[in-house]
Structures are given as C-alpha cells and as structure tokens.
Protein backbone atom coordinates (compact mmCIF):
# COMPACT_ATOMS: atom_id res chain seq x y z
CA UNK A 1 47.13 1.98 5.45
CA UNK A 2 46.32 5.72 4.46
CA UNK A 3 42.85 6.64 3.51
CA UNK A 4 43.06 9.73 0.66
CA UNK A 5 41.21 12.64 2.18
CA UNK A 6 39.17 12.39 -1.31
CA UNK A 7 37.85 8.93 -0.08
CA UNK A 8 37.33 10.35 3.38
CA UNK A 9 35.29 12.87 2.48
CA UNK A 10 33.25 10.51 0.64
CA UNK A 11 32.51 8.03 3.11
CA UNK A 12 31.69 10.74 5.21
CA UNK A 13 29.06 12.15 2.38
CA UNK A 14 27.49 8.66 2.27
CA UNK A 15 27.33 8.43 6.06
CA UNK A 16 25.48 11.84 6.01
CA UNK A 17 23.15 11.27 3.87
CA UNK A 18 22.35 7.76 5.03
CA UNK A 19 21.57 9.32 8.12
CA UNK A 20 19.59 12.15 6.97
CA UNK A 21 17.31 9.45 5.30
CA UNK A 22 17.13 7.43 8.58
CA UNK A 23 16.53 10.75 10.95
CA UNK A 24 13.54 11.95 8.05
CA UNK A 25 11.94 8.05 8.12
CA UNK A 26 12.22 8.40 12.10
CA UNK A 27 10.54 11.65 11.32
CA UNK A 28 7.81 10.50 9.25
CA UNK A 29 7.36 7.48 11.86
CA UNK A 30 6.93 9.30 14.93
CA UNK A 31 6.06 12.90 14.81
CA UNK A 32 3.49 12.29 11.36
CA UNK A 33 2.42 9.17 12.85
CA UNK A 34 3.16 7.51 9.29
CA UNK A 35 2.78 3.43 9.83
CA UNK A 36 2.05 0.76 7.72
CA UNK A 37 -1.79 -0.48 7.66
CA UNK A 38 -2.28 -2.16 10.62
CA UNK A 39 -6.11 -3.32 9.69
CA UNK A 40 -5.26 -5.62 6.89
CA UNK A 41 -7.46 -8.74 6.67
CA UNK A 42 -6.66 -12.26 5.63
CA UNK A 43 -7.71 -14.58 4.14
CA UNK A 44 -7.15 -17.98 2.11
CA UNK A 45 -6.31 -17.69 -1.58
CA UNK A 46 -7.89 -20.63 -2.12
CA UNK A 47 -11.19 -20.06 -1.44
CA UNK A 48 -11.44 -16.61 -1.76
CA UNK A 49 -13.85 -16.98 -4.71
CA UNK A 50 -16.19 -18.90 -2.37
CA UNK A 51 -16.05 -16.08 0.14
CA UNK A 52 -19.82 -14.52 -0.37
CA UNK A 53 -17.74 -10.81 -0.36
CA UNK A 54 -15.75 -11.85 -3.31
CA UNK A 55 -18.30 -14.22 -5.05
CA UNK A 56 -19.50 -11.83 -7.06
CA UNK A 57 -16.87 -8.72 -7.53
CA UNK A 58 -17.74 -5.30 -8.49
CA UNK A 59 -18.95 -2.24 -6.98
CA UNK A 60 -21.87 -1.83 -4.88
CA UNK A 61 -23.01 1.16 -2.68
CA UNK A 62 -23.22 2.36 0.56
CA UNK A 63 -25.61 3.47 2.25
CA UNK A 64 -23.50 6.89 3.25
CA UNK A 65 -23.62 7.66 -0.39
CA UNK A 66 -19.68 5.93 -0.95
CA UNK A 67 -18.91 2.65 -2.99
CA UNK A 68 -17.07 -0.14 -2.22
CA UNK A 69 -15.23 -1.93 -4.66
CA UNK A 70 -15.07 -5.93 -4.53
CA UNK A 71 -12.20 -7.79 -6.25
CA UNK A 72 -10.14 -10.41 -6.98
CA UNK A 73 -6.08 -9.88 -7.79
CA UNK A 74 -4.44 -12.54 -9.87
CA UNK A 75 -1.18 -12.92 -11.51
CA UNK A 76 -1.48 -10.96 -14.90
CA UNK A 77 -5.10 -9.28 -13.72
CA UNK A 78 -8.07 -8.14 -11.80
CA UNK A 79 -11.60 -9.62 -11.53
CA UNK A 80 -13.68 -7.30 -12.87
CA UNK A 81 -11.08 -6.08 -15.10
CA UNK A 82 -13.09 -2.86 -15.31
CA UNK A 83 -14.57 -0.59 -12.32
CA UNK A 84 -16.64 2.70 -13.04
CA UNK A 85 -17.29 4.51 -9.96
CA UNK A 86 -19.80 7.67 -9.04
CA UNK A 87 -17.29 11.30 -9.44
CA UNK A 88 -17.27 12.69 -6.28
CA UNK A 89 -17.92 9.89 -4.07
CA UNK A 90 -15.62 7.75 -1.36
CA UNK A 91 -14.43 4.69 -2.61
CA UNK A 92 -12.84 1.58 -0.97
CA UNK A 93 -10.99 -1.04 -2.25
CA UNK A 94 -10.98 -4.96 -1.30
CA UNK A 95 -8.90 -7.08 -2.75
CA UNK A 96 -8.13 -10.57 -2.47
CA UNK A 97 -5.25 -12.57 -4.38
C-alpha cells in the first residue's frame, strides 16, 4: 500500500503539532509549576445546607480587610443568587453543590 506524499505530510503536520501541545502542557506543568488545586475540600451534598459555613450564604469579612464569599451551587443556580463585594478588596469563593 502507497501512502501519497500529500497524506504524509499531513500526518506528519498532525504529529507535530500534537506534540508541540504536549511539550508546551509539559512546559506549563513543570517549569511554571501550573497544577490543578490540590486544597479542594469535600464535603456531602446532602447536608451541605446544615453545614454552619453554608447555613447561611453570603459574604462576610475578614478581619485582614478581604471577604469571603459563602455559597451554595445547584443545578440551574447559586444561593445567594446575588453577591456585592467591597472594590479593591481580596475575595474568596466557597462553594458547595
């Protein structure tokens, strides 16, 4: 079976460039130190509304001046389905679903 040398060059493109993405997400892994979270919590959907942290979602403050942002995800929203927040201030996110 004979390969056209269009087709070759072709699977040789694709081969390239698959392994440019692979060498720049090696890259990214080890040099940038880019990783998934690795502090992610858990905890039961069920009774995440019980949880005292989630009881009562919404933002409350720090005491180094940043907020913190309680919630709850669901399937077609988020409880509070509203957040203001201070400009100019850290903010952090924590969501259950």
């Amino acid at each position: 079976m004979h390969v056209h040398l269009y087709e070759r060059i072709w699977m040789w493109g694709a081969v390239v460039i698959i392994a440019l993405f692979m060498a720049t997400m090696g890259f990214a892994a080890v040099r940038q130190g880019m990783r998934p979270p690795s502090h992610i919590e858990t905890i039961d959907p069920a009774t995440a509304r019980e949880d005292p942290r989630f009881a009562d979602p919404g933002v409350t403050q720090n005491p180094d001046g940043g907020v913190t942002v309680h919630g709850l995800s669901f399937t077609f929203g988020f409880q509070p389905g509203e957040v203001r927040v201070p400009v100019n201030r850290r903010v952090t996110f924590r969501v259950a679903d």
